[in-house]
Protein backbone atom coordinates (compact mmCIF):
# COMPACT_ATOMS: atom_id res chain seq x y z
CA UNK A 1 -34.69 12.99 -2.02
CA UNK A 2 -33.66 9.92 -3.57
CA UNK A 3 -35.78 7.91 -5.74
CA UNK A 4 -35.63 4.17 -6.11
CA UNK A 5 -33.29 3.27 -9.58
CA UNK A 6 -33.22 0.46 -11.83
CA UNK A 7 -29.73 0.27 -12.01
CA UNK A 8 -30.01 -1.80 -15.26
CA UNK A 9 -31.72 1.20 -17.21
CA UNK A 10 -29.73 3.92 -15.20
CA UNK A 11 -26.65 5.34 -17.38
CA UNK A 12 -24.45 8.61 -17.43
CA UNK A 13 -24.34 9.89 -20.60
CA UNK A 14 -21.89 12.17 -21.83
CA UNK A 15 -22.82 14.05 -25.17
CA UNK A 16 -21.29 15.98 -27.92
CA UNK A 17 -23.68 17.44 -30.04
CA UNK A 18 -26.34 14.57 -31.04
CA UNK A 19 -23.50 11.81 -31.25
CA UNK A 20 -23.01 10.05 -28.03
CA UNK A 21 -19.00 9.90 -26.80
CA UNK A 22 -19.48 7.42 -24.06
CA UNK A 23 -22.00 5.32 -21.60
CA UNK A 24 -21.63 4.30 -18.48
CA UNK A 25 -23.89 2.69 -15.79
CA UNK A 26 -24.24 4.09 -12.50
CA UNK A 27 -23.15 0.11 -11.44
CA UNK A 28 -19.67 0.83 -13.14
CA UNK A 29 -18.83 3.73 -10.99
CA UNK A 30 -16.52 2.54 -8.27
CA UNK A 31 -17.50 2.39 -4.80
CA UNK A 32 -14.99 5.36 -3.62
CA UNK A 33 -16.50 7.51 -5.87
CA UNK A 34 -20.11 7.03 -5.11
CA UNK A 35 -19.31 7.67 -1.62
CA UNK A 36 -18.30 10.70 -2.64
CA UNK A 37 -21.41 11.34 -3.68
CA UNK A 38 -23.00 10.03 -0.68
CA UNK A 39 -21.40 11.96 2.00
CA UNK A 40 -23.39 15.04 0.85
CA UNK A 41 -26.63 13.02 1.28
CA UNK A 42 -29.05 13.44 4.43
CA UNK A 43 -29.42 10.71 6.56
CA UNK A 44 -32.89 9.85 5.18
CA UNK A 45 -31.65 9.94 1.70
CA UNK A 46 -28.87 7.95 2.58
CA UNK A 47 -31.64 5.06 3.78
CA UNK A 48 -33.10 5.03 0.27
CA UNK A 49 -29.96 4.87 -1.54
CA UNK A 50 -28.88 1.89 0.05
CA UNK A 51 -32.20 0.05 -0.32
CA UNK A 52 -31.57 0.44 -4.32
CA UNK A 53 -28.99 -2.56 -5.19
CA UNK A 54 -26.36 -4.16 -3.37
CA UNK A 55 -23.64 -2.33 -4.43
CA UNK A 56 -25.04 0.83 -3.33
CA UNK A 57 -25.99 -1.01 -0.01
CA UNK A 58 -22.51 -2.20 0.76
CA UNK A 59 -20.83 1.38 -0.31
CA UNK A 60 -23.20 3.20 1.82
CA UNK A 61 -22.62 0.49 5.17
CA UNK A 62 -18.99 0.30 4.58
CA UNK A 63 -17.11 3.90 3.09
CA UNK A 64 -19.62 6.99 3.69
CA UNK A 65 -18.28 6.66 7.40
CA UNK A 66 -14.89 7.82 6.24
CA UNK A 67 -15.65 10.07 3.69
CA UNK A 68 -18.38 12.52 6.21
CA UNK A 69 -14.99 14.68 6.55
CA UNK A 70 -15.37 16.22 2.99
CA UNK A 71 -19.26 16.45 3.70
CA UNK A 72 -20.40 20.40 4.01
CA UNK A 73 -22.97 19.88 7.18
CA UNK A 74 -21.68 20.03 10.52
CA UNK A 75 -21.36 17.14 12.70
CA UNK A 76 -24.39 15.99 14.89
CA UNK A 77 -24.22 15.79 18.96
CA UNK A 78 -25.26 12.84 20.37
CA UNK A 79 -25.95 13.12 23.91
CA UNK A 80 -25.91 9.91 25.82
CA UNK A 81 -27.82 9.22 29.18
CA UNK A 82 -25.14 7.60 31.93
CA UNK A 83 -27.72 6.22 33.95
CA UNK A 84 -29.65 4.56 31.00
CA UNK A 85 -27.33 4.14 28.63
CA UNK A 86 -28.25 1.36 27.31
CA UNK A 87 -31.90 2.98 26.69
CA UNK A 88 -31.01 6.30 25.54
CA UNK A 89 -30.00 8.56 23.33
CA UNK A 90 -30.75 12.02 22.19
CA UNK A 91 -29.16 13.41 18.86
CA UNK A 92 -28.97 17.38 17.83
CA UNK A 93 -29.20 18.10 14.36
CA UNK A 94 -27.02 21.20 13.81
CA UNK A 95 -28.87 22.12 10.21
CA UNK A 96 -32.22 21.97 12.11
CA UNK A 97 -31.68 23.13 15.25
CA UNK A 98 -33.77 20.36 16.63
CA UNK A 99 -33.53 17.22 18.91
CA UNK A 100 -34.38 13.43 18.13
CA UNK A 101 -34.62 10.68 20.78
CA UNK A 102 -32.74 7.54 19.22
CA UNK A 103 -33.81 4.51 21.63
CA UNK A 104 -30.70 1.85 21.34
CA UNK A 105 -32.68 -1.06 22.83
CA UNK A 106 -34.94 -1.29 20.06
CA UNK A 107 -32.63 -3.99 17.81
CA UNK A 108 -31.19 -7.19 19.56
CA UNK A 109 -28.89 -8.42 20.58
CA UNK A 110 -27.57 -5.27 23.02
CA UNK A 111 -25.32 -5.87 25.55
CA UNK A 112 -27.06 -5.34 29.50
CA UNK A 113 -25.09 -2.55 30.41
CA UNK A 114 -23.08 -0.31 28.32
CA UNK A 115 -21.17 3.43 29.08
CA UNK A 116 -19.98 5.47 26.28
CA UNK A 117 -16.34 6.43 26.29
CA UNK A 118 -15.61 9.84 26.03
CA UNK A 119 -14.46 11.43 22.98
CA UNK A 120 -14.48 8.05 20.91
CA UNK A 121 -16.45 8.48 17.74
CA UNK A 122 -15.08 6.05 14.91
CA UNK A 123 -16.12 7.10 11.72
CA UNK A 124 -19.86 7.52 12.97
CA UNK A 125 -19.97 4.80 15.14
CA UNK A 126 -19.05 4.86 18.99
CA UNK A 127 -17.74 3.07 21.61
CA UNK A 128 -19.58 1.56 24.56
CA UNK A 129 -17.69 -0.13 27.78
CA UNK A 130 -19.63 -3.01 29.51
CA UNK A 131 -19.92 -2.09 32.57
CA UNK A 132 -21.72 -5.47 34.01
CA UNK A 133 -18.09 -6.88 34.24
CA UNK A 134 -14.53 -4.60 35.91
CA UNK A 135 -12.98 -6.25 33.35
CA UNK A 136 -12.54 -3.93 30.15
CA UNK A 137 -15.02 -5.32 27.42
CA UNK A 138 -16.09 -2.82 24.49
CA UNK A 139 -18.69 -2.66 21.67
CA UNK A 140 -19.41 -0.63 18.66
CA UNK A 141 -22.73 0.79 18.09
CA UNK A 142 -24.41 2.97 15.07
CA UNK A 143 -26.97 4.91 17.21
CA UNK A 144 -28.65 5.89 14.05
CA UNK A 145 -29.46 1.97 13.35
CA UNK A 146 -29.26 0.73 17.30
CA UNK A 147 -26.82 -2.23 15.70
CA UNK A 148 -24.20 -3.13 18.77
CA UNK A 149 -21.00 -5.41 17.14
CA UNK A 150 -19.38 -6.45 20.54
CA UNK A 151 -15.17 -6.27 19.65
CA UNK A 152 -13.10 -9.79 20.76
CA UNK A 153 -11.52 -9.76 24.70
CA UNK A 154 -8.22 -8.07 25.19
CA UNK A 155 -4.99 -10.63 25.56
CA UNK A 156 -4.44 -9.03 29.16
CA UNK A 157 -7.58 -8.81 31.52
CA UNK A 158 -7.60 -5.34 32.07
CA UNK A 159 -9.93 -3.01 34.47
CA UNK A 160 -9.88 0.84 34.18
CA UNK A 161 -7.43 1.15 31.37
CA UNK A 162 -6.80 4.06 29.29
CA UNK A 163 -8.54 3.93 25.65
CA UNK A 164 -8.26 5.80 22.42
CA UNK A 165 -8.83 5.59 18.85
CA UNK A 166 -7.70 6.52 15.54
CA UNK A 167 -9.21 6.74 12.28
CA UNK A 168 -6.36 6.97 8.98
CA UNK A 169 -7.27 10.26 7.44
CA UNK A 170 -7.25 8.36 4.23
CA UNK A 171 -8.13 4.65 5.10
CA UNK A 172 -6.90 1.66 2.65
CA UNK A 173 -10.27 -0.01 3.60
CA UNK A 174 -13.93 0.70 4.59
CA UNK A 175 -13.86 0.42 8.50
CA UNK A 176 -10.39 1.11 8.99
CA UNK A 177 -9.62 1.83 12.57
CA UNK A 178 -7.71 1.21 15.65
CA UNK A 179 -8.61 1.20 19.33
CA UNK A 180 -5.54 1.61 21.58
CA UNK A 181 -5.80 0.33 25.36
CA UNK A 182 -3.02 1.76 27.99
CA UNK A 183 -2.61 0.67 31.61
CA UNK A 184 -5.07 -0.26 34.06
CA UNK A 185 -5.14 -2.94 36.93
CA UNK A 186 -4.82 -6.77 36.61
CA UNK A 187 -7.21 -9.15 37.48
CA UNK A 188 -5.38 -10.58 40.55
CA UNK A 189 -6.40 -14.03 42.00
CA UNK A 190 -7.97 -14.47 45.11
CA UNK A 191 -6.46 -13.06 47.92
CA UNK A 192 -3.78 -12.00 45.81
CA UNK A 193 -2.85 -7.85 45.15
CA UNK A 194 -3.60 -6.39 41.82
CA UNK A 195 -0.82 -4.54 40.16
CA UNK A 196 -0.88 -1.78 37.24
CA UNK A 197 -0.60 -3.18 34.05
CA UNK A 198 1.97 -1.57 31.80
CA UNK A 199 1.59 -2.34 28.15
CA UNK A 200 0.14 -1.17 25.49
CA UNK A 201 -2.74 -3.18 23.14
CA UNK A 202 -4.04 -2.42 19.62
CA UNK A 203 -7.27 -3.45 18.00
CA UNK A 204 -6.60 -2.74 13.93
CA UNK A 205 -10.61 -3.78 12.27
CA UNK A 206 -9.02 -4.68 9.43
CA UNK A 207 -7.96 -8.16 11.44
CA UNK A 208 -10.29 -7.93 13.84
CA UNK A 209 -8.15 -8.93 16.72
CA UNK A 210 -6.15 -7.48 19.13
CA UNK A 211 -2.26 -6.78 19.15
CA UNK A 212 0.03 -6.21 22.22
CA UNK A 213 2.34 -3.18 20.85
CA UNK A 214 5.01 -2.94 23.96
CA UNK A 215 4.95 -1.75 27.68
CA UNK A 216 4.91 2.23 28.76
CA UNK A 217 6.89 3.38 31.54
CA UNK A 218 4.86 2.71 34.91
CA UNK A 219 4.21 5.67 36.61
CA UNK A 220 2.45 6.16 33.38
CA UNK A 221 0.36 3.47 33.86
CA UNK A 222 -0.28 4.31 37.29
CA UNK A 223 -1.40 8.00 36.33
CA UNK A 224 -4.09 6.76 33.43
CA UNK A 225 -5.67 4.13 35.64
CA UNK A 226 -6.48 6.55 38.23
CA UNK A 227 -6.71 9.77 36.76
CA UNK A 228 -8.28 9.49 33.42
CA UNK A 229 -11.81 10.54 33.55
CA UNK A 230 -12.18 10.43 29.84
CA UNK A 231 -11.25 8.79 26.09
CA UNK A 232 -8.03 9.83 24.53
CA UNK A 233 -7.95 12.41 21.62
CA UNK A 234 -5.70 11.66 18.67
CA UNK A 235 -4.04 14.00 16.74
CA UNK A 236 -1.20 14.13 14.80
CA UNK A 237 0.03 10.54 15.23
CA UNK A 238 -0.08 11.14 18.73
CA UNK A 239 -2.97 9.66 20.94
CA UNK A 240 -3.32 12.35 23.99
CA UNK A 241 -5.00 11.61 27.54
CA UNK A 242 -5.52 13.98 30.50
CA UNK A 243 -4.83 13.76 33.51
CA UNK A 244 -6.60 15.52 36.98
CA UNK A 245 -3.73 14.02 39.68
CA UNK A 246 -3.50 17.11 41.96
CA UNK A 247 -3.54 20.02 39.24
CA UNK A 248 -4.15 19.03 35.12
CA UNK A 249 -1.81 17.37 33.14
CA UNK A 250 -1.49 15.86 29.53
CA UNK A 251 0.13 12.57 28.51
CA UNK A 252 0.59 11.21 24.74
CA UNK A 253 1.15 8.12 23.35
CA UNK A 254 3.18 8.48 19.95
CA UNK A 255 1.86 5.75 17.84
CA UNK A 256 5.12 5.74 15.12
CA UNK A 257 7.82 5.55 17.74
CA UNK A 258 5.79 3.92 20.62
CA UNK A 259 7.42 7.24 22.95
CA UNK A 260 5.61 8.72 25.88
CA UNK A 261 5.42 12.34 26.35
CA UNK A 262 4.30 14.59 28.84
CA UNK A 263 2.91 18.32 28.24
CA UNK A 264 2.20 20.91 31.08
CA UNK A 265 -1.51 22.64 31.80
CA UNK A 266 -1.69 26.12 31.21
CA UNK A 267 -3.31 27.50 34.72
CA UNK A 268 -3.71 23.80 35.85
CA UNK A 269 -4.09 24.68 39.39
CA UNK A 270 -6.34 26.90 38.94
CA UNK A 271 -9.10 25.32 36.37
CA UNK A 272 -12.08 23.35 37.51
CA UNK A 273 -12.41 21.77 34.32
CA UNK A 274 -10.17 21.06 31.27
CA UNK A 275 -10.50 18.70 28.17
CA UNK A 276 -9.17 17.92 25.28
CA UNK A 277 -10.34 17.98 22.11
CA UNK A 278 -9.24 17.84 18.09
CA UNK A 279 -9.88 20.48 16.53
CA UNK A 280 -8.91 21.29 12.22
CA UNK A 281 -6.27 19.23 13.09
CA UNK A 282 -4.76 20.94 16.09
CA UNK A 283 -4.96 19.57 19.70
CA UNK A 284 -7.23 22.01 21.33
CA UNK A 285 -7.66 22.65 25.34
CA UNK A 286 -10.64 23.54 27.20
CA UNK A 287 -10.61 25.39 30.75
CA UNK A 288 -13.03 27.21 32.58
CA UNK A 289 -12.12 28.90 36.00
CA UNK A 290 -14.88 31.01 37.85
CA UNK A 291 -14.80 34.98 38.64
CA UNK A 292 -15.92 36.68 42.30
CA UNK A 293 -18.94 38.29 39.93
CA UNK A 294 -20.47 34.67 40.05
CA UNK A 295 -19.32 34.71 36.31
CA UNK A 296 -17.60 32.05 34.15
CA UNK A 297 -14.30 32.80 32.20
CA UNK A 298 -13.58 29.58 30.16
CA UNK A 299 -10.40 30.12 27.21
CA UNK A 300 -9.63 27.63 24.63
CA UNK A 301 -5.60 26.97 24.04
CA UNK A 302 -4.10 25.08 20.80
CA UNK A 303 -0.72 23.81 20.87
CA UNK A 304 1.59 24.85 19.04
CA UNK A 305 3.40 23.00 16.58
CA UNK A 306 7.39 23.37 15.82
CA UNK A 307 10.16 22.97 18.52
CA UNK A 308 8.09 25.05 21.30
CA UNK A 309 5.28 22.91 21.34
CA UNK A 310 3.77 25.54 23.92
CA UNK A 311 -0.12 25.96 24.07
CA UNK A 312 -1.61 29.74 23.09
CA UNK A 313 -4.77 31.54 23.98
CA UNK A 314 -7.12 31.24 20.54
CA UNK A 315 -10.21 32.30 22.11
CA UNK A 316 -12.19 33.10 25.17
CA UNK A 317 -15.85 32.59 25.89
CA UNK A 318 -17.96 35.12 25.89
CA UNK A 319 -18.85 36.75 29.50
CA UNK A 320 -22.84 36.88 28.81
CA UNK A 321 -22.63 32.91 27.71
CA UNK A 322 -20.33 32.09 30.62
CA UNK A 323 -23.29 33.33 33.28
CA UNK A 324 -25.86 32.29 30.79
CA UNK A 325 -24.09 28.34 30.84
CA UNK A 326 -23.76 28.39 34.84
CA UNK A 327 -26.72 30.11 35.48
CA UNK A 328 -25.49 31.67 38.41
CA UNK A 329 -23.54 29.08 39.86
CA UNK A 330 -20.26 29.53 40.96
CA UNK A 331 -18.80 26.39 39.51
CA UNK A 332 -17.39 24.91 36.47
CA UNK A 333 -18.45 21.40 38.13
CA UNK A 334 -19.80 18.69 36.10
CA UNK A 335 -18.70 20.16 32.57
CA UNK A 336 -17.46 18.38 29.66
CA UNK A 337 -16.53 19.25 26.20
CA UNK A 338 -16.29 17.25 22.89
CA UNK A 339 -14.62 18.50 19.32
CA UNK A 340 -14.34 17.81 15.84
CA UNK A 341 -13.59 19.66 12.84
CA UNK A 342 -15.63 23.09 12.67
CA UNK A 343 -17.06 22.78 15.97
CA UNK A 344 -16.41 22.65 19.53
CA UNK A 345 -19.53 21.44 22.42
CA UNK A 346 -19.43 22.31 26.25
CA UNK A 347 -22.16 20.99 28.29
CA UNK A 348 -23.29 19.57 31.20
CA UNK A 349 -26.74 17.89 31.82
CA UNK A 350 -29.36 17.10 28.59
CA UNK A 351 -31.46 19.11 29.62
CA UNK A 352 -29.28 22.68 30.33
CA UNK A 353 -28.27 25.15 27.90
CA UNK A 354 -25.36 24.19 26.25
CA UNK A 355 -22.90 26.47 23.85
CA UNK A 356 -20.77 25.53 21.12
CA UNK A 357 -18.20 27.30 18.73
CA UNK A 358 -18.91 26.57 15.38
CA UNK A 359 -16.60 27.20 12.12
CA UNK A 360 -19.13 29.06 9.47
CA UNK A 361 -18.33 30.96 5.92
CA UNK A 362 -18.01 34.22 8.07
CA UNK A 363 -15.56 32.27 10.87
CA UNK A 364 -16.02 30.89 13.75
CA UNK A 365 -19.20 32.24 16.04
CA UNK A 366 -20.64 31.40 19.51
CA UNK A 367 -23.72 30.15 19.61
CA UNK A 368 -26.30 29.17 22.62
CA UNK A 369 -27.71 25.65 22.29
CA UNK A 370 -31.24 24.88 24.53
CA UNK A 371 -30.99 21.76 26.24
CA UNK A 372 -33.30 18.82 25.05
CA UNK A 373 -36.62 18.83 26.63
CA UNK A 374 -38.04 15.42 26.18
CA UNK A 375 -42.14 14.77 25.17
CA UNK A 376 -44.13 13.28 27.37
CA UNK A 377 -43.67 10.06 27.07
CA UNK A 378 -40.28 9.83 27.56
CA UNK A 379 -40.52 12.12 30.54
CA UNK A 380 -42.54 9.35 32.62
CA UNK A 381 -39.96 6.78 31.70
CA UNK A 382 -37.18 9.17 33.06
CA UNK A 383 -39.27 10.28 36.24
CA UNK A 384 -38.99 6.34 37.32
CA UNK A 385 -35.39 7.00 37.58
CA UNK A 386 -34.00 10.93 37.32
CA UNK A 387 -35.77 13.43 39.99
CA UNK A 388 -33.33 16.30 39.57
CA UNK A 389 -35.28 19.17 37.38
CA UNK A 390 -34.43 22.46 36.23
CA UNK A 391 -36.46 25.24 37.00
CA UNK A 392 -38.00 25.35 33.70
CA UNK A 393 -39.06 21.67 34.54
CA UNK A 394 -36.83 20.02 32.03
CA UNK A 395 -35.44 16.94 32.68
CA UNK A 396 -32.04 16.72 33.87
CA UNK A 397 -29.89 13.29 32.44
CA UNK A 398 -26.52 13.48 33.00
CA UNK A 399 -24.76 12.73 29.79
CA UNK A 400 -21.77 11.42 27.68
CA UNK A 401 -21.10 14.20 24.59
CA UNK A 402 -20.04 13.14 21.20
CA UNK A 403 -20.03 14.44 17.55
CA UNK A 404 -20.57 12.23 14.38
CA UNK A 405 -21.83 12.29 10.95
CA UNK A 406 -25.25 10.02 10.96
CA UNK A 407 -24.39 6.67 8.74
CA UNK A 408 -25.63 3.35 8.46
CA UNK A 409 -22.59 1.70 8.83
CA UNK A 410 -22.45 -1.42 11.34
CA UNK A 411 -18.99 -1.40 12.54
CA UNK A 412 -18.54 -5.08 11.32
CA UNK A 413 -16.71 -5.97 8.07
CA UNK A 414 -17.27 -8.82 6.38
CA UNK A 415 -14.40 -11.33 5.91
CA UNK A 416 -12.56 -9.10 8.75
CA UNK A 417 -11.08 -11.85 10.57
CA UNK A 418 -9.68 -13.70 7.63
CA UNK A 419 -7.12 -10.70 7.20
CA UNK A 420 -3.92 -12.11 7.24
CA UNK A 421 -1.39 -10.83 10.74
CA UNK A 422 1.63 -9.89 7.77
CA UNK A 423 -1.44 -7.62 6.32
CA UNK A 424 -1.69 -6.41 9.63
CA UNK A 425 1.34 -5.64 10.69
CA UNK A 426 2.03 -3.33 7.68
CA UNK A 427 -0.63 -1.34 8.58
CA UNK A 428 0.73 -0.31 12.00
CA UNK A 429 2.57 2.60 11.76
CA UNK A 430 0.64 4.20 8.67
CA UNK A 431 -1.60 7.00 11.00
């Protein structure tokens, strides 16, 4: 733990015998490197180091988020309600093994309704659609400090489009992001017909505004309107979206060359559920299909790189935790999954079993994850609304998955909008 520093008095000292070589104060070290040093912090000790000077403050709001890639500790699941989104949230520490309720109403402003989109999670922060208006609106929010910084409207009015986001595996800037938007229907006039929208639109944080970046063939746009459940996955340069039109299908987005691409399912017409997910840098698939035993077989493909670019079986999940996760269902129905680097989550409702396949110093294992069982309290708040239970009279929420690194960063950066477009623009194509 942290103690509060006079930064004044604080120096590094670096000694040769009794003479002294060199001094420097801890307020000399540059901000990159401090967050360096920061990453490896816990979220509580994080708190106290930025309450020590202003400098420290401004490195820990503004580069720890893109620098929890180097940290050691696995990445936390957040598990947000889709009824009450705007009310709750339930974080898993993965160190701990234990659940915390984070309630997202308690700082103002935050916006009436929000949904989180799937798979989003910028650099600890993630992304919330209104959903008091059909017309796409989004917000960032640090669940860890319930701060919501709603984004500027799109150019086009859009409703239902496809969105994704990319984070530069070595960013220029602190907050350095994108959010691309793909399809989706146009507000038509009264008593007019809507029509698909198809072009492409680019939020870059470092100009805080929005950029159109071309138009994408149409059937394209028709296909992620309708049949995108979820947020896109980037990896590679490439921002990938599934699809669930009649069997399974993947379509990517190449940021560089602005190209659209479409891959093939393995066994799409015969999984109940797929996803996508990045995983150590590979685009990773998730399918589960049932047995006549009452059984779950789920198998996890990666594609493969090179010329090919075919997907190939990496793993399978374990029979026992199949059974164990459907609990004697016949169905794959209602499951999601969510990945990051070291890890990989498949759930279903907050408060059922859920399983994940985590990357340790002996591999990767399987491990079973108990559902959260919310105190008291919070269980007469949910019994106003949510009446399903599970047998073991936890409460079941149906939930939005994601993984992140707890920060305190806001998702706003200062002097953002005075960015200059040319600054912008160069800044494009370097994902």
């Amino acid at each position: 733990m942290l103690k509060k520093i006079n930064k004044r008095e604080t120096t590094l000292l670096q000694a040769k015998g009794s003479k002294m070589v060199q001094t420097m104060r801890w307020s000399d070290l540059p901000l990159d490197l401090l967050a360096n040093v920061f990453c490896y912090l816990s979220p509580d000790s994080l708190a106290i180091a930025s309450s020590v000077c202003r400098q420290w403050n401004t490195c820990v709001k503004a580069y720890t988020s893109y620098n929890t890639v180097h940290c050691r500790c696995p990445p936390w699941f957040l598990a947000i309600s889709t009824r009450r989104p705007s009310l709750s949230c339930y974080a898993h520490n993965p160190v701990a093994d234990k659940w915390h309720h984070l309630p997202l109403h308690r700082s103002a402003p935050v916006p009436a309704l929000v949904r989180p989109i799937a798979s989003v999670g910028i650099g600890g922060l993630i992304l919330f659609r209104h959903t008091a208006t059909t017309v796409l609106r989004l917000s960032l929010c640090n669940p860890f400090t319930a701060q919501f910084h709603p984004l500027p409207p799109l150019h086009f009015s859009r409703t239902n489009p496809a969105v994704g986001a990319t984070v530069p595996s070595h960013p220029s800037s602190p907050l350095s992001f994108r959010i691309y938007v793909a399809g989706g229907m146009t507000v038509a006039p009264s008593g007019a017909a809507a029509a698909y929208h198809p072009t492409v639109e680019m939020y870059d944080s470092r100009c805080d505004t929005w950029k159109i970046m071309g138009s994408m063939p149409a059937e394209f746009a028709v296909r992620l309107t309708v049949w995108t459940p979820g947020g896109g996955v980037y990896c590679n340069g490439v921002l990938y979206w599934i699809t669930s039109a009649r069997t399974y299908s993947v379509m990517g987005f190449e940021i560089g060359g602005a190209a659209w691409r479409e891959l093939r399912v393995p066994m799409a017409d015969r999984l109940e559920f797929a996803a996508l997910v990045q995983r150590n840098g590979k685009l990773t698939l998730i399918g589960g299909g049932c047995g006549g035993s009452g059984g779950g077989d789920a198998w996890i493909w990666e594609l493969s790189a090179g010329e090919d670019c075919g997907w190939r079986v990496i793993e399978k999940l374990p029979e026992e935790l199949g059974k164990r996760f459907l609990g004697g269902k016949h169905s794959w129905d209602g499951t999601k999954c969510v990945g990051s680097d070291g890890v990989v989550w498949i759930y279903r409702e907050l408060g059922s079993g859920m399983v994940a396949w985590r990357e340790d110093s002996d591999g990767w294992q399987w491990l079973w994850i108990e559902g959260c069982c919310c105190d008291q309290q919070q269980r007469q708040e949910e019994e106003e609304e949510e009446e399903a239970r599970t047998e073991s009279n936890n409460i079941i929420i149906p939930i939005q998955g994601l993984l992140l690194h707890p920060n305190l960063s806001s998702g706003r950066r200062e002097g953002a909008g005075r960015i200059s477009d040319q600054r912008c623009d160069a800044h494009v194509n370097d994902n």
